[in-house]
N, C-alpha and C. Protein backbone atom coordinates (compact mmCIF):
# COMPACT_ATOMS: atom_id res chain seq x y z
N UNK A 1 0.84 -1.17 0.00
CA UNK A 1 0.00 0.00 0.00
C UNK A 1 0.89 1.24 0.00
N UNK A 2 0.60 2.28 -0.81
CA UNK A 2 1.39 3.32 -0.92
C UNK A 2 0.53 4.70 0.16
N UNK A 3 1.38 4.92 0.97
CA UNK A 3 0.37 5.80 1.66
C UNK A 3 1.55 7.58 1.48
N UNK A 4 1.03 8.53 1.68
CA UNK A 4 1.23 9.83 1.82
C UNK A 4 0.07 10.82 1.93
N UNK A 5 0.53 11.88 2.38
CA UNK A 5 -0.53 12.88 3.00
C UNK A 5 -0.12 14.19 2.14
N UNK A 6 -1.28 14.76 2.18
CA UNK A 6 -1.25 16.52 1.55
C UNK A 6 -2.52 16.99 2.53
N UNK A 7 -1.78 18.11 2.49
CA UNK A 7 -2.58 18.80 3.44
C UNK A 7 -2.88 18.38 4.52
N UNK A 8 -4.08 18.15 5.30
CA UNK A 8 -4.76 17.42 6.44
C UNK A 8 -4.82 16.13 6.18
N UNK A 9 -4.94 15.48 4.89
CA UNK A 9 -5.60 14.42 4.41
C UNK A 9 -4.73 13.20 4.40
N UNK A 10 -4.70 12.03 4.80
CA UNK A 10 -3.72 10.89 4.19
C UNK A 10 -4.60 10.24 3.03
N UNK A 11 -3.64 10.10 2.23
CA UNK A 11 -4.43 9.23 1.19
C UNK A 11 -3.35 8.00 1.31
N UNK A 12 -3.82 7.00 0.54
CA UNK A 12 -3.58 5.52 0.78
C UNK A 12 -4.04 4.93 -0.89
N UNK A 13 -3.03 4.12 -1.35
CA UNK A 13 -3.94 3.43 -2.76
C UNK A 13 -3.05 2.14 -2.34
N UNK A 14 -4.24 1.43 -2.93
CA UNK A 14 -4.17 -0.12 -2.26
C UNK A 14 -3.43 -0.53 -3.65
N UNK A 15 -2.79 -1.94 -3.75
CA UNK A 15 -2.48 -2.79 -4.51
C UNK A 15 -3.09 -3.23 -5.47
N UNK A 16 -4.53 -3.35 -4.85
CA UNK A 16 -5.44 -3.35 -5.89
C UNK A 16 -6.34 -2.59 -6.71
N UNK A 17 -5.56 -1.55 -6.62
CA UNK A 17 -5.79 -0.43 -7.66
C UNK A 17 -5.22 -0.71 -8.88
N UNK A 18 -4.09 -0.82 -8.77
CA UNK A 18 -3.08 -1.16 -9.95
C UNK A 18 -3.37 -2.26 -10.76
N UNK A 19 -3.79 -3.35 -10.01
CA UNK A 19 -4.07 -4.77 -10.27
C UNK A 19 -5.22 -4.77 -11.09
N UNK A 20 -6.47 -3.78 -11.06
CA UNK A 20 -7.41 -3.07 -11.27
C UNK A 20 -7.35 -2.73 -12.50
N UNK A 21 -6.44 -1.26 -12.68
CA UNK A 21 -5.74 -0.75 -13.85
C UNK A 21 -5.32 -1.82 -14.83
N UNK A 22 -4.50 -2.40 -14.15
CA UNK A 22 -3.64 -3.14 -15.50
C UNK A 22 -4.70 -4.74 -16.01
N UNK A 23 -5.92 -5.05 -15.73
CA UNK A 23 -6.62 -5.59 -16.12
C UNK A 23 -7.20 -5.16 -17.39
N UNK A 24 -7.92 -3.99 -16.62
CA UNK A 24 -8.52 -3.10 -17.56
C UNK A 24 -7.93 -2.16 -19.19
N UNK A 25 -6.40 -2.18 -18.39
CA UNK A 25 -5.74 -2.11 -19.76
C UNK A 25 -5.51 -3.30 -20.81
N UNK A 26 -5.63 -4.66 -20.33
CA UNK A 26 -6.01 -5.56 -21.36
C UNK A 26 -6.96 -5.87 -22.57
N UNK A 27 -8.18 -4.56 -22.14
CA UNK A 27 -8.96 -4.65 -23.33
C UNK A 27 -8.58 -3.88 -23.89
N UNK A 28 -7.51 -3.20 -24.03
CA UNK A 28 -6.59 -2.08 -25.67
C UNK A 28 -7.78 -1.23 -25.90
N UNK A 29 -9.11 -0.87 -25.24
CA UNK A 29 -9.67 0.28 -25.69
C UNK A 29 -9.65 1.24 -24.47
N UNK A 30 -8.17 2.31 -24.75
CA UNK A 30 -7.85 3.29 -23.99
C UNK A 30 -8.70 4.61 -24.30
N UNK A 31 -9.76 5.13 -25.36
CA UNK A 31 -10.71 6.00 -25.10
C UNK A 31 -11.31 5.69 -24.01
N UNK A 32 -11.78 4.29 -24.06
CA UNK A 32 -12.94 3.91 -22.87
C UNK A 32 -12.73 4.18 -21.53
N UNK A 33 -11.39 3.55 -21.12
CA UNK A 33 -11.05 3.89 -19.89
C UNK A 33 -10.96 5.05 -19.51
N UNK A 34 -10.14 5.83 -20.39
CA UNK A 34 -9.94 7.27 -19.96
C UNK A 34 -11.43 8.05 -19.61
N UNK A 35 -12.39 7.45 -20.22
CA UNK A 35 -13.29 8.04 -20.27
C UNK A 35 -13.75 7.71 -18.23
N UNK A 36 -13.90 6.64 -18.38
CA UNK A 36 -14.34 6.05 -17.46
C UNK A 36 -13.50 6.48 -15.97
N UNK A 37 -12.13 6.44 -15.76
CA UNK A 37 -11.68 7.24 -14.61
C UNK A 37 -11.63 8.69 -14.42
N UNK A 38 -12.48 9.19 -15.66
CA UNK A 38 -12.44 10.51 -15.79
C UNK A 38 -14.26 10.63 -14.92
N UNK A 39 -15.21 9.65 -15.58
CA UNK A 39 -16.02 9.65 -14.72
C UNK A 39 -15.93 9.46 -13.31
N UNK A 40 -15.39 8.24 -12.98
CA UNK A 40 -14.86 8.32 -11.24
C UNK A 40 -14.24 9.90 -10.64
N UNK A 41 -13.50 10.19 -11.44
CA UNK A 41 -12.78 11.54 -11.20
C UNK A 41 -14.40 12.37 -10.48
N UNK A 42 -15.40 12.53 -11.85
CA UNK A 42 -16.08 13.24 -11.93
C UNK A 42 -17.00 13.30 -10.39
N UNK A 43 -17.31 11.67 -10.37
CA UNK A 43 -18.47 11.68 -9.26
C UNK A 43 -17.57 11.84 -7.68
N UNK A 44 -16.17 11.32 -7.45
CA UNK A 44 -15.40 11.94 -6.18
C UNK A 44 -15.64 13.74 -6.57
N UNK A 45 -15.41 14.02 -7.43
CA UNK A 45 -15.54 15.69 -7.05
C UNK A 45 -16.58 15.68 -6.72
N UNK A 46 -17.69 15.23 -7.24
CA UNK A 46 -19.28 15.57 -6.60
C UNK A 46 -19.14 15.38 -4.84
N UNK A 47 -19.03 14.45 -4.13
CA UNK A 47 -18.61 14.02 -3.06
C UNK A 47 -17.58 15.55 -2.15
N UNK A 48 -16.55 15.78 -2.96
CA UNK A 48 -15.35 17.12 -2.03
C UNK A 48 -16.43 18.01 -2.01
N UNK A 49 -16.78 18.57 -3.47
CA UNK A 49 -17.54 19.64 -3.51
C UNK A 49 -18.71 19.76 -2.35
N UNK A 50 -19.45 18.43 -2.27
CA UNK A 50 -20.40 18.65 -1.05
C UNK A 50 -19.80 18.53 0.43
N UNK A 51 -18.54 18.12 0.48
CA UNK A 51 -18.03 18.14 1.36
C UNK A 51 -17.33 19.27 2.13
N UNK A 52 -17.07 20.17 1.24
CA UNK A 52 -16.45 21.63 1.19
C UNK A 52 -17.66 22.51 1.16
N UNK A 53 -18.57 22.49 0.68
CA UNK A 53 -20.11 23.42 0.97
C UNK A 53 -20.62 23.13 2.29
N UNK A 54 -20.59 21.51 2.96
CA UNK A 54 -21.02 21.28 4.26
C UNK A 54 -20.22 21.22 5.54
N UNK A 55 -18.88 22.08 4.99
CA UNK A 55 -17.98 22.25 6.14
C UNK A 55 -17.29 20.79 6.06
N UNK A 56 -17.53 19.85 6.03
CA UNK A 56 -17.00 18.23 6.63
C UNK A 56 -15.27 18.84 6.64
N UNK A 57 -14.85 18.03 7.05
CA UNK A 57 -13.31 18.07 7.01
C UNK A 57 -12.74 16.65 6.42
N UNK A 58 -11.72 16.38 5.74
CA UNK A 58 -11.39 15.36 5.01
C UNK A 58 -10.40 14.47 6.01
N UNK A 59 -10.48 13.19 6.34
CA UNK A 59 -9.49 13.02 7.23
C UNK A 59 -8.21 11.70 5.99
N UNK A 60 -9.01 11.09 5.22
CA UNK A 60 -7.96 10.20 4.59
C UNK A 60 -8.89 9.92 3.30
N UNK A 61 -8.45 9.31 2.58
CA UNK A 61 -8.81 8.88 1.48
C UNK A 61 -8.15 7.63 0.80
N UNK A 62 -8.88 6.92 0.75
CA UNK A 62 -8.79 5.32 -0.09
C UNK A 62 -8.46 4.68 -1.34
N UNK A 63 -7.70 4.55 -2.19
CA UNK A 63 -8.04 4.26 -3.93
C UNK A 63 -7.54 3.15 -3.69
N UNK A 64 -8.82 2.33 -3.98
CA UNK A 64 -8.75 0.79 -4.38
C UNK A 64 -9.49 0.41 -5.77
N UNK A 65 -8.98 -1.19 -6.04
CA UNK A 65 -9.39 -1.58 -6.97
C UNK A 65 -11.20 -1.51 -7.10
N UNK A 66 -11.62 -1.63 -6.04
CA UNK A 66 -13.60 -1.47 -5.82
C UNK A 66 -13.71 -0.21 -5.57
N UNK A 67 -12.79 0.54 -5.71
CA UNK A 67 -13.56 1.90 -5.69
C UNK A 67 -12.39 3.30 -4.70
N UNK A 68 -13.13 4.48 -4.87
CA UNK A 68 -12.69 5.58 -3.66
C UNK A 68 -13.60 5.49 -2.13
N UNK A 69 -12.60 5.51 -1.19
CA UNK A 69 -13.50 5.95 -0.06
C UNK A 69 -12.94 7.23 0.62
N UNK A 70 -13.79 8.11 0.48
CA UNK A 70 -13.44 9.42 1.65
C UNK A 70 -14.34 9.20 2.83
N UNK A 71 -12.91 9.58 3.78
CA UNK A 71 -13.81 9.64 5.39
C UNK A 71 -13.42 10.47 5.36
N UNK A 72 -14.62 10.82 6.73
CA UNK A 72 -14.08 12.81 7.25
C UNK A 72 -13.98 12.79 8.87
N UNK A 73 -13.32 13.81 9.05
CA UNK A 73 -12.47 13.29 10.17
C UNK A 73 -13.69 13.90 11.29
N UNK A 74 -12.96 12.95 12.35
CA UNK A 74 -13.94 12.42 13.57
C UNK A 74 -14.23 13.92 14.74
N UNK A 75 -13.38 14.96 14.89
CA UNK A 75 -13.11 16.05 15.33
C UNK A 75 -14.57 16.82 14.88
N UNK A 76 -14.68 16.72 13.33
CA UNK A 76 -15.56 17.38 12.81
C UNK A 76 -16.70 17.18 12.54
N UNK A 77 -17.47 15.75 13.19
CA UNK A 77 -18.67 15.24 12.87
C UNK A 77 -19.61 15.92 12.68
N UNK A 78 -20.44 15.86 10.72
CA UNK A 78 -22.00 16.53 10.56
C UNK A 78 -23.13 15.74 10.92
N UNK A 79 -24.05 16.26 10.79
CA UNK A 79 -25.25 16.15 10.54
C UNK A 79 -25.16 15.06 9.81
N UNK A 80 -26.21 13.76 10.31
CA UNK A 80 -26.52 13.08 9.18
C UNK A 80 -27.34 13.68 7.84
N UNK A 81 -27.90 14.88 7.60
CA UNK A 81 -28.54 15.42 6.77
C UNK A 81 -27.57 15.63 5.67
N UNK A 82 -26.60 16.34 6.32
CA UNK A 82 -25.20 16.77 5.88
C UNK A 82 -24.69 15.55 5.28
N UNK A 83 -24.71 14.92 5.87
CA UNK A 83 -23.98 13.67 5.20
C UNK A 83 -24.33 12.79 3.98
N UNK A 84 -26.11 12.69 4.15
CA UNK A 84 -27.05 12.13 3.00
C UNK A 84 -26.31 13.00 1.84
N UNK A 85 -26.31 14.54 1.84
CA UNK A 85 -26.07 15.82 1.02
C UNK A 85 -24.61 14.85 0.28
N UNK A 86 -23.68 15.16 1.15
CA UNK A 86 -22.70 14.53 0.57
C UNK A 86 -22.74 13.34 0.01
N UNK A 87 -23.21 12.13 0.57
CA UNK A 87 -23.45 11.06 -0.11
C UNK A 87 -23.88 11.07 -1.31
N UNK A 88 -24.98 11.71 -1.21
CA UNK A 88 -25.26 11.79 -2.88
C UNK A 88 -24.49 12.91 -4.01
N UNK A 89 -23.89 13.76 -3.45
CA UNK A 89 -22.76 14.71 -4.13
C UNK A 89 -22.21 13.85 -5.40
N UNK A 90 -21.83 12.47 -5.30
CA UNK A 90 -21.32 12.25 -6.52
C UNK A 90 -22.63 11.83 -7.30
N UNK A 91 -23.12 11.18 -6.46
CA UNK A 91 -24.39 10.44 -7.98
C UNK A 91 -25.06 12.08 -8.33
N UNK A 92 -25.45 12.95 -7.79
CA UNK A 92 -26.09 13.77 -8.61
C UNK A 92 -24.94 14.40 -9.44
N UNK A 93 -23.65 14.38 -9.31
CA UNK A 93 -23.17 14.95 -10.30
C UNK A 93 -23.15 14.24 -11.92
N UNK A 94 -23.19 12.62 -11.61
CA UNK A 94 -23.07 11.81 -12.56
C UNK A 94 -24.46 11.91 -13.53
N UNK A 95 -25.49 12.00 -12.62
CA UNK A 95 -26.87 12.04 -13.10
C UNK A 95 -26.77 13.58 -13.85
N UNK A 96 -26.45 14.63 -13.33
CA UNK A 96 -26.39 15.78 -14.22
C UNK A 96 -25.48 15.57 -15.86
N UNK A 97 -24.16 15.44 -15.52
CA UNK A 97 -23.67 14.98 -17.10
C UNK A 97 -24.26 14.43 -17.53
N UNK A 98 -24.82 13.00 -17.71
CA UNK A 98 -25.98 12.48 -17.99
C UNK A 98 -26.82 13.05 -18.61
N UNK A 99 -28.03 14.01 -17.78
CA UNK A 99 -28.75 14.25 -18.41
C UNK A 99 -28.53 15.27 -19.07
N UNK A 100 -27.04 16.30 -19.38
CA UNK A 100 -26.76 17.18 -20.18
C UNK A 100 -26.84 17.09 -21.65
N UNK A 101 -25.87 16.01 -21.26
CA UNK A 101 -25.39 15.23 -22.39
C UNK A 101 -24.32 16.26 -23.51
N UNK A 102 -23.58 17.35 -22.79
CA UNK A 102 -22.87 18.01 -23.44
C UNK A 102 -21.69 17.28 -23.72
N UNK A 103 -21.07 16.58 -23.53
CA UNK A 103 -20.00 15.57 -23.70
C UNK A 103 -20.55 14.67 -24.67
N UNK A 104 -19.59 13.47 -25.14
CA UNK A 104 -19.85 12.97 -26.22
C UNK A 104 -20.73 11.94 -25.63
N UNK A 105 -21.47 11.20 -26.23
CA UNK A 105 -22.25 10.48 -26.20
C UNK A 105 -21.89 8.82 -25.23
N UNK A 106 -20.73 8.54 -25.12
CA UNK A 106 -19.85 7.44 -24.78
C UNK A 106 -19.74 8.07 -23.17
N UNK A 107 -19.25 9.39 -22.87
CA UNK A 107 -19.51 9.56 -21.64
C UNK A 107 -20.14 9.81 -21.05
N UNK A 108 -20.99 10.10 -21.02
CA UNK A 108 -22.52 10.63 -20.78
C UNK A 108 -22.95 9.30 -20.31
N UNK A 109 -22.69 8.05 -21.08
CA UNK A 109 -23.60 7.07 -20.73
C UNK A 109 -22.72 6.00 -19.98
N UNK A 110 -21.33 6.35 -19.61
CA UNK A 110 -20.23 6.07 -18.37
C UNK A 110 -21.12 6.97 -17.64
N UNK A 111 -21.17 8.01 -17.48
CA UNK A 111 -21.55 8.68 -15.88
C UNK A 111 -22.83 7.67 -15.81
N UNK A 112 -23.73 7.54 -16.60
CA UNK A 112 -25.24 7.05 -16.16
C UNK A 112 -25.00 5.63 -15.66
N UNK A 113 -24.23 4.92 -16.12
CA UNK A 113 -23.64 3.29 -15.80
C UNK A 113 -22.67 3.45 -14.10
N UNK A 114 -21.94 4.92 -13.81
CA UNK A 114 -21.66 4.66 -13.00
C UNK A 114 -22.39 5.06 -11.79
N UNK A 115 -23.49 6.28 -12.28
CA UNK A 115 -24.93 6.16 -11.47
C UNK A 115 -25.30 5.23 -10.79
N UNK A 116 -26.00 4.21 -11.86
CA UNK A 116 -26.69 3.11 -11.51
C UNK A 116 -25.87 2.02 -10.62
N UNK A 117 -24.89 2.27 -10.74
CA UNK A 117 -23.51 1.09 -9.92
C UNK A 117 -23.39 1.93 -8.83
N UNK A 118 -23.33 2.98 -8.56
CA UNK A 118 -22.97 4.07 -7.34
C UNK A 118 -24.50 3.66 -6.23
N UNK A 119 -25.45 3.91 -7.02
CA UNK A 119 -26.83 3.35 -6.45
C UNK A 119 -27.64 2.28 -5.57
N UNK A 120 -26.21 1.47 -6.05
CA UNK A 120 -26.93 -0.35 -5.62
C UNK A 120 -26.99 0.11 -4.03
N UNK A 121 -27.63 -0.89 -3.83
CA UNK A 121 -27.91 -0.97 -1.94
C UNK A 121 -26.60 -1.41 -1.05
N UNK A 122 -25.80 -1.24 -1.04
CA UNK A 122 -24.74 -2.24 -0.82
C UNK A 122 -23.94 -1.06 0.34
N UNK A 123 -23.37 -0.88 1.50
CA UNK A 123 -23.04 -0.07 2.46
C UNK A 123 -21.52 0.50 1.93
N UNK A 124 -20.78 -0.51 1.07
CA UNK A 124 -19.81 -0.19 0.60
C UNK A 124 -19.74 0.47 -0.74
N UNK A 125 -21.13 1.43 -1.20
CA UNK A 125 -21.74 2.00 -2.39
C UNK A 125 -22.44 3.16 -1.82
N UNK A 126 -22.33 4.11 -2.42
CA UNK A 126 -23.12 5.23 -1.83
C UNK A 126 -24.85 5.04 -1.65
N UNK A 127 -25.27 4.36 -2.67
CA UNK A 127 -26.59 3.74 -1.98
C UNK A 127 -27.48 3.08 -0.89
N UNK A 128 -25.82 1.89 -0.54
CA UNK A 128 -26.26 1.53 0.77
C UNK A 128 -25.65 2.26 2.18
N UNK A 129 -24.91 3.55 1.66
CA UNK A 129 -24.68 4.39 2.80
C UNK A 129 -25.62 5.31 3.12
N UNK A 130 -26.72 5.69 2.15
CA UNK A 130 -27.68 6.54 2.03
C UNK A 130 -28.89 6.16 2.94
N UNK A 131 -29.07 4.43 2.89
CA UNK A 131 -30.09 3.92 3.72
C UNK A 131 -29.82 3.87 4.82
N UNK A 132 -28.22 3.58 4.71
CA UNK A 132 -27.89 3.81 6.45
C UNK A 132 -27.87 4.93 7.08
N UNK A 133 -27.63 5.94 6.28
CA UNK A 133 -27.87 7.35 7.00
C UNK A 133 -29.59 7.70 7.29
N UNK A 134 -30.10 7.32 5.76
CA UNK A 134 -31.42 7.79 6.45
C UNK A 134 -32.11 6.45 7.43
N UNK A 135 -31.43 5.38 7.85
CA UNK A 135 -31.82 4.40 9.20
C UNK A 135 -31.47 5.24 10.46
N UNK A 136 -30.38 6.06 10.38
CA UNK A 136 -29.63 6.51 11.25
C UNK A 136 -30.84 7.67 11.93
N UNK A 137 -31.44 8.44 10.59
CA UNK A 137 -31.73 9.79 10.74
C UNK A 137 -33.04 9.59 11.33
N UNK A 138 -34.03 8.58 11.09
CA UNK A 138 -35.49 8.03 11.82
C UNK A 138 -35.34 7.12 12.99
N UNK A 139 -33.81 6.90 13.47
CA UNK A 139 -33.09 6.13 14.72
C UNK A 139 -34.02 4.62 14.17
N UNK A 140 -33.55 4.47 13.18
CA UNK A 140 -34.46 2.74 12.40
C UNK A 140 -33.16 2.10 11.51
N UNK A 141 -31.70 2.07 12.38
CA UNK A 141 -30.48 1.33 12.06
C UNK A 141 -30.70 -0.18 11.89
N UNK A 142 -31.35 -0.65 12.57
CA UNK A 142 -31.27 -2.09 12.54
C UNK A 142 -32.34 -2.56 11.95
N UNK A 143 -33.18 -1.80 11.16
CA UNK A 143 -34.11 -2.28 9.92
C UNK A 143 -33.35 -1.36 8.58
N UNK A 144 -32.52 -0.65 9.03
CA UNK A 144 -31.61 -0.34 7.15
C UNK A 144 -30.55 -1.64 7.51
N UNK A 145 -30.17 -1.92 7.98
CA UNK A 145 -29.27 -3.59 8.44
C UNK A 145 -30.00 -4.77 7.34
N UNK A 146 -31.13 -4.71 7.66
CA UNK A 146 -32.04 -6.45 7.67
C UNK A 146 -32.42 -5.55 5.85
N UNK A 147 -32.67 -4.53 5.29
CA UNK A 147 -32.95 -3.80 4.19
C UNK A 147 -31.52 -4.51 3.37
N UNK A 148 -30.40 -3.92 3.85
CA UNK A 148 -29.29 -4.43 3.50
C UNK A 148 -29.13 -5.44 3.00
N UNK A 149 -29.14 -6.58 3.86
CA UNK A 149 -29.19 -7.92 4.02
C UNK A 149 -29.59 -8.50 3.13
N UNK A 150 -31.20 -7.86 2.93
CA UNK A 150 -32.23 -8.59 2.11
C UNK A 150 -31.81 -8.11 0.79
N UNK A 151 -31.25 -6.93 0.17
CA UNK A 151 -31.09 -6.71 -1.02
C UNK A 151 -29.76 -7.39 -1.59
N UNK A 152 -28.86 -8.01 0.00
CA UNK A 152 -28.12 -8.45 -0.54
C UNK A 152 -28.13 -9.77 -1.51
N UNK A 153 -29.39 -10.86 -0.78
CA UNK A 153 -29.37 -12.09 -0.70
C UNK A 153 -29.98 -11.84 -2.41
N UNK A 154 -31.00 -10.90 -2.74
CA UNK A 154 -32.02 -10.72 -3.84
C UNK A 154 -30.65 -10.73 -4.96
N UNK A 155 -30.01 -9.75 -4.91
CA UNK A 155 -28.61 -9.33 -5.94
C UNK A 155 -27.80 -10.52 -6.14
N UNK A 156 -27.37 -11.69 -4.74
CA UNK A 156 -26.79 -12.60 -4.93
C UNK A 156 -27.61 -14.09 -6.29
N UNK A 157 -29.00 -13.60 -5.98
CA UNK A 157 -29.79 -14.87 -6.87
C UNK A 157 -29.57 -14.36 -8.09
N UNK A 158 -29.97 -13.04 -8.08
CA UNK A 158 -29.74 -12.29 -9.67
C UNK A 158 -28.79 -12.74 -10.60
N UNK A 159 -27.27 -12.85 -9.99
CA UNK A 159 -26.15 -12.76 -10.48
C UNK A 159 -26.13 -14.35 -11.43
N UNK A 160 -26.37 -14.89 -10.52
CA UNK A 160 -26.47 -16.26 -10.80
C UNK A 160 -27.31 -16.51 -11.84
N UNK A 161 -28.36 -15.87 -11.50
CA UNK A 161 -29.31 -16.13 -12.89
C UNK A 161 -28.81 -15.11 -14.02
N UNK A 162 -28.33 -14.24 -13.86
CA UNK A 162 -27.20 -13.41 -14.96
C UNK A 162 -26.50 -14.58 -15.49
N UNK A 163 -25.65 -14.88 -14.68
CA UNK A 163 -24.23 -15.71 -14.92
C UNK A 163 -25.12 -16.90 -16.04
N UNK A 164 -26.26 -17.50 -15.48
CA UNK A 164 -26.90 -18.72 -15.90
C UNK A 164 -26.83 -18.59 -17.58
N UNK A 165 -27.72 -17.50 -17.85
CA UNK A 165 -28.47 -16.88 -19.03
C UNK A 165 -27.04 -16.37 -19.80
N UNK A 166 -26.46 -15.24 -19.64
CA UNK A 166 -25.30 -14.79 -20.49
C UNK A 166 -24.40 -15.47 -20.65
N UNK A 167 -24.11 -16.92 -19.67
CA UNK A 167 -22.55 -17.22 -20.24
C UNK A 167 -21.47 -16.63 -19.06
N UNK A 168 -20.26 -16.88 -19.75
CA UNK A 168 -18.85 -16.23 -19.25
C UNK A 168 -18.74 -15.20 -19.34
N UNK A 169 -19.30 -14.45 -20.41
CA UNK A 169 -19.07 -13.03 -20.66
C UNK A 169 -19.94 -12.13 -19.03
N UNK A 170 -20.65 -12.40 -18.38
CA UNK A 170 -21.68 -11.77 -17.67
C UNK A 170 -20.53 -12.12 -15.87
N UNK A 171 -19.48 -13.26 -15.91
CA UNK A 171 -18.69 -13.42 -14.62
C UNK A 171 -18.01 -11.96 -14.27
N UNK A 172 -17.46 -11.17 -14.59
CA UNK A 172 -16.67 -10.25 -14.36
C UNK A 172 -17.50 -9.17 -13.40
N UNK A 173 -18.62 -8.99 -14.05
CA UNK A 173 -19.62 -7.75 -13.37
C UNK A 173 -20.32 -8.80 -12.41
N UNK A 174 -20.83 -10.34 -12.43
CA UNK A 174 -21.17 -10.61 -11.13
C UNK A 174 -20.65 -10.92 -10.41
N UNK A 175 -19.01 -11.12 -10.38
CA UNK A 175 -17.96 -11.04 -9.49
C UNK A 175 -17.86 -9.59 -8.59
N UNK A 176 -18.16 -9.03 -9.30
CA UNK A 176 -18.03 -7.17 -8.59
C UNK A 176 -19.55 -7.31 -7.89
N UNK A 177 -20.16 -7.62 -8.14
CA UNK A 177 -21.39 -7.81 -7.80
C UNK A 177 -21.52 -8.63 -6.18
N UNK A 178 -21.15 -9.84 -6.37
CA UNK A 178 -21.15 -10.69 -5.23
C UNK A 178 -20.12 -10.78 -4.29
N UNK A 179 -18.94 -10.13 -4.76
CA UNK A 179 -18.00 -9.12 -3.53
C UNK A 179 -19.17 -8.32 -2.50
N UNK A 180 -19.62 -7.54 -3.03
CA UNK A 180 -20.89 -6.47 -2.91
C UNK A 180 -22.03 -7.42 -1.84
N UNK A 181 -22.03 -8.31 -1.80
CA UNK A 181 -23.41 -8.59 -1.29
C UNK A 181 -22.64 -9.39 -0.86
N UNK A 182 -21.79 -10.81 -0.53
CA UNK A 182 -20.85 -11.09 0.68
C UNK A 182 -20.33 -10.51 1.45
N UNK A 183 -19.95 -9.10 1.37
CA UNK A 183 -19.45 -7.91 2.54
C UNK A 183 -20.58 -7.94 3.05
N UNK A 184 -21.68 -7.54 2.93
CA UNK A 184 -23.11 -7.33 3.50
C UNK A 184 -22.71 -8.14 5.03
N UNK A 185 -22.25 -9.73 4.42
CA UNK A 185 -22.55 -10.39 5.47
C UNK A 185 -21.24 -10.98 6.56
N UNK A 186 -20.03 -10.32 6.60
CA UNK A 186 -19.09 -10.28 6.90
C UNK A 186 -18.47 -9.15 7.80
């Protein structure tokens, strides 16, 4: 793990970032990608930006192969309201390019793909941090838990019946998938 700090912040990129990268450079279509960490780029700024409008303070930051995680440091705890705000900071930014559609047509429909993936229910996805905040915010934590759970087990049959129907080609995304819904239960 390569770790260093700027500013307040430590950042950290895992091993499997790289491992990540250099997969993905096996399919030789480097528009795509570029396009595509340019979207990630896009929806973490959504995330600072709400993070910097709601005061939060940044305490470290994550780059792994499954993704970015920003935490904010413990000194400075918001509002869960504040926090929903931020949570969704990146998907509404993704959903705005999207529906601009001033960019070319190929990215536009990366931000909307990484929408819908940002979305899933999953605690380690801004979707299933969203339920946990708003479990948090009606003090109803341990029914966004069993919510969790249950969307996990639903996503795990899916995959399978993905995997069933498409073939080999459909393993890669329900591998990312059922990472996703085995954390649930771990």
């Amino acid at each position: 793990m390569i770790k260093f700090r700027i500013l307040s912040a430590d950042f950290k990129i895992d091993f499997s970032f790289f491992m990540f990268t250099a997969l993905i450079f096996l399919t030789n279509n480097y528009r795509n990608i570029i396009m595509f960490f340019t979207a990630c780029a896009v929806h973490e700024l959504g995330h600072l930006l709400a993070m910097l409008f709601t005061g939060a303070e940044i305490k470290s930051i994550l780059i792994s192969g499954l993704g970015i995680n920003i935490m904010q440091s413990r000194e400075n705890l918001i509002s869960s309201g504040r926090s929903l705000f931020i949570l969704s900071g990146g998907l509404i930014l993704n959903l705005l390019i999207f529906i601009s559609g001033i960019f070319c047509s190929d990215f536009t429909q990366i931000n909307f793909m990484l929408f819908v993936f940002n979305i899933l229910p999953f605690r380690n996805l801004d979707g299933g941090s969203i339920i946990l905040c708003i479990g948090e915010m009606l003090n109803l934590e341990f029914i966004a838990e069993i919510i969790l759970k249950i969307f996990a087990v639903i996503f795990s049959v899916l995959v399978f019946f993905m995997i069933y129907i498409y073939g080999f080609s459909a393993v890669p995304t329900g591998a990312v998938i059922l990472y996703y819904c085995f954390s649930e239960f771990i």
